[in-house]
Protein backbone atom coordinates (compact mmCIF):
# COMPACT_ATOMS: atom_id res chain seq x y z
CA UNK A 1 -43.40 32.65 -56.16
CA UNK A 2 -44.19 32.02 -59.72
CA UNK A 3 -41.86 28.80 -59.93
CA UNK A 4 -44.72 27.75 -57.16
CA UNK A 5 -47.85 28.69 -58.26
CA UNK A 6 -46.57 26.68 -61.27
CA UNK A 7 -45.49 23.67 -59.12
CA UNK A 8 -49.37 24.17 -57.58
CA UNK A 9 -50.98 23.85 -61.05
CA UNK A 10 -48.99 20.75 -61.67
CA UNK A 11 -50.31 18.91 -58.06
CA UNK A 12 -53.99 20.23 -59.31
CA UNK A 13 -53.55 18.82 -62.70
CA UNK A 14 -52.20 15.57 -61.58
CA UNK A 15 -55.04 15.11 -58.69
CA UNK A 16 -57.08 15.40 -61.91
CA UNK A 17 -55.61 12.82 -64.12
CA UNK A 18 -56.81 9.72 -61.84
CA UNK A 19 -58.94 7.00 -63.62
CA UNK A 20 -62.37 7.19 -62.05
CA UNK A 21 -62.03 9.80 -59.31
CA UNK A 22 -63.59 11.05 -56.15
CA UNK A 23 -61.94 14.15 -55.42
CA UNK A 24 -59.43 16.05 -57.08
CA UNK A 25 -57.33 19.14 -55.88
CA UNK A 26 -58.48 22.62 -56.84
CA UNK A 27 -56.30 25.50 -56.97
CA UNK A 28 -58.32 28.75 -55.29
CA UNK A 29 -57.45 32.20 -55.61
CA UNK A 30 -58.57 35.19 -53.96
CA UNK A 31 -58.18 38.11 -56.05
CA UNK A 32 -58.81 40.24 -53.96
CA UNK A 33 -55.53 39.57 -51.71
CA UNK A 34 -53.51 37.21 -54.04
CA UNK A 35 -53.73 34.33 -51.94
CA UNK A 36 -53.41 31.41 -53.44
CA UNK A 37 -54.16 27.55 -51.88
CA UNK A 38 -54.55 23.89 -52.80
CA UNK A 39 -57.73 22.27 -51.27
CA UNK A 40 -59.35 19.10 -51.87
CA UNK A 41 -63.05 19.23 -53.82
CA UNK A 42 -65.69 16.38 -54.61
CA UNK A 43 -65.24 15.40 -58.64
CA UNK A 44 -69.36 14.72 -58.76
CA UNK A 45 -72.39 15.54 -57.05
CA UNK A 46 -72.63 18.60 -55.00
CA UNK A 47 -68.88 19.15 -55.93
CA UNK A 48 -68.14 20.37 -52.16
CA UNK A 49 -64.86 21.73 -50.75
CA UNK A 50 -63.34 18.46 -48.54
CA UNK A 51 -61.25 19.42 -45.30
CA UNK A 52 -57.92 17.28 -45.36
CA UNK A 53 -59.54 14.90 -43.06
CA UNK A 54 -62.39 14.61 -45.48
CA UNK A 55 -60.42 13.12 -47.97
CA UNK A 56 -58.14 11.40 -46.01
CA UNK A 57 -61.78 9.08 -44.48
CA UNK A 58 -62.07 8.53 -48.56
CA UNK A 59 -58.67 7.89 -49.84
CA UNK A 60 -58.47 5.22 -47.10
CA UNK A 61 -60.71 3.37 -48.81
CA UNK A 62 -58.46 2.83 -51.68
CA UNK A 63 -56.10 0.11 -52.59
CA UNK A 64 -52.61 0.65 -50.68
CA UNK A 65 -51.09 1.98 -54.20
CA UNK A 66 -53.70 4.70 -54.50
CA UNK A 67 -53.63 5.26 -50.91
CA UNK A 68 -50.25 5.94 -51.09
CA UNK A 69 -50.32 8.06 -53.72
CA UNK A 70 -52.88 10.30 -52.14
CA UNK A 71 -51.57 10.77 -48.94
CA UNK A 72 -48.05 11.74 -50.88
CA UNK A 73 -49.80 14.33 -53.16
CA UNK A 74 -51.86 15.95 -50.33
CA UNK A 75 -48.60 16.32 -47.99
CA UNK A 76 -46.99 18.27 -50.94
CA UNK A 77 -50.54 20.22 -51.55
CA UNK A 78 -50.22 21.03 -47.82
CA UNK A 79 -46.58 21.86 -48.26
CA UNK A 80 -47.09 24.16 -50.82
CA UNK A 81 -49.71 25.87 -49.18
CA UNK A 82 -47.66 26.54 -46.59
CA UNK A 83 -45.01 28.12 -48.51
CA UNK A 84 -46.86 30.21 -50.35
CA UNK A 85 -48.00 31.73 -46.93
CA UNK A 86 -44.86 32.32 -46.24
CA UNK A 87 -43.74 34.15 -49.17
CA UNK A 88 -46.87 36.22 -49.27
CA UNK A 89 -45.66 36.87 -45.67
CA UNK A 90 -42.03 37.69 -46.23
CA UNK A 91 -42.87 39.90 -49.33
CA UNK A 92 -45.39 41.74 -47.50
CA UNK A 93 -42.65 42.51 -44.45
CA UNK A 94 -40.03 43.68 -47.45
CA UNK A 95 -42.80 45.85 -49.10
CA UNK A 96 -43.25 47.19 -45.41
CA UNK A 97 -39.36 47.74 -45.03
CA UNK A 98 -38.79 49.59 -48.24
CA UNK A 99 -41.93 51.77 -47.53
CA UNK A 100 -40.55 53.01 -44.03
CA UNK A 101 -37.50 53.91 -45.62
CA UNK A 102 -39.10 56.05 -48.03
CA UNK A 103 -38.09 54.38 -51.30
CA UNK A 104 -40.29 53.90 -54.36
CA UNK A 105 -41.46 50.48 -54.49
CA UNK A 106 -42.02 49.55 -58.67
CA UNK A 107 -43.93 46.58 -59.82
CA UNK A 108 -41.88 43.39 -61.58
CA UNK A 109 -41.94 43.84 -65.20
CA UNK A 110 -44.63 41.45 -66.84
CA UNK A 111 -42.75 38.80 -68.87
């Protein structure tokens, strides 16, 4: 999990190295449940949250480099998004497991 919340910071970073941008990727979390997500936002202006097709209608605008680069970047934002789902998922089922079986579930030591 960590190893991709990293790899998530990296994708938001990079969306946010591009010379003159539009949009960048912006890593959300919810506190609350620990859910964590890539989503596209607006670099100016009213700084709005952009659905995938959103930014897809701008990116298309670009030159075919750029373009290219986009659509690669938000496939792996997507990607990870979906893991990280899927984690929270299968750690929530194990925390589930050990709980019926009436063991003591211990938090991870903090490095």
């Amino acid at each position: 999990m960590d190893t991709l919340e990293q790899h998530m910071t990296e994708l938001s970073a990079a969306s946010k190295r591009v010379h003159g941008i539009q949009m960048y990727l912006m890593l959300h979390r919810r506190h609350s449940t620990g859910y964590i997500f890539l989503r596209w936002r607006e670099a100016g202006g009213d700084k709005r949250h952009l659905s995938w097709e959103e930014s897809a209608d701008i990116y298309l605008t670009y030159t075919e480099r750029l373009r290219g680069w986009y659509r690669d970047i938000t496939s792996r934002a997507q990607l990870a998004n979906e893991a990280h789902n899927q984690l929270r998922n299968e750690f929530r089922a194990a925390r589930r497991r050990i709980e019926a079986s009436g063991q003591s579930v211990y938090a991870r030591q903090v490095r």
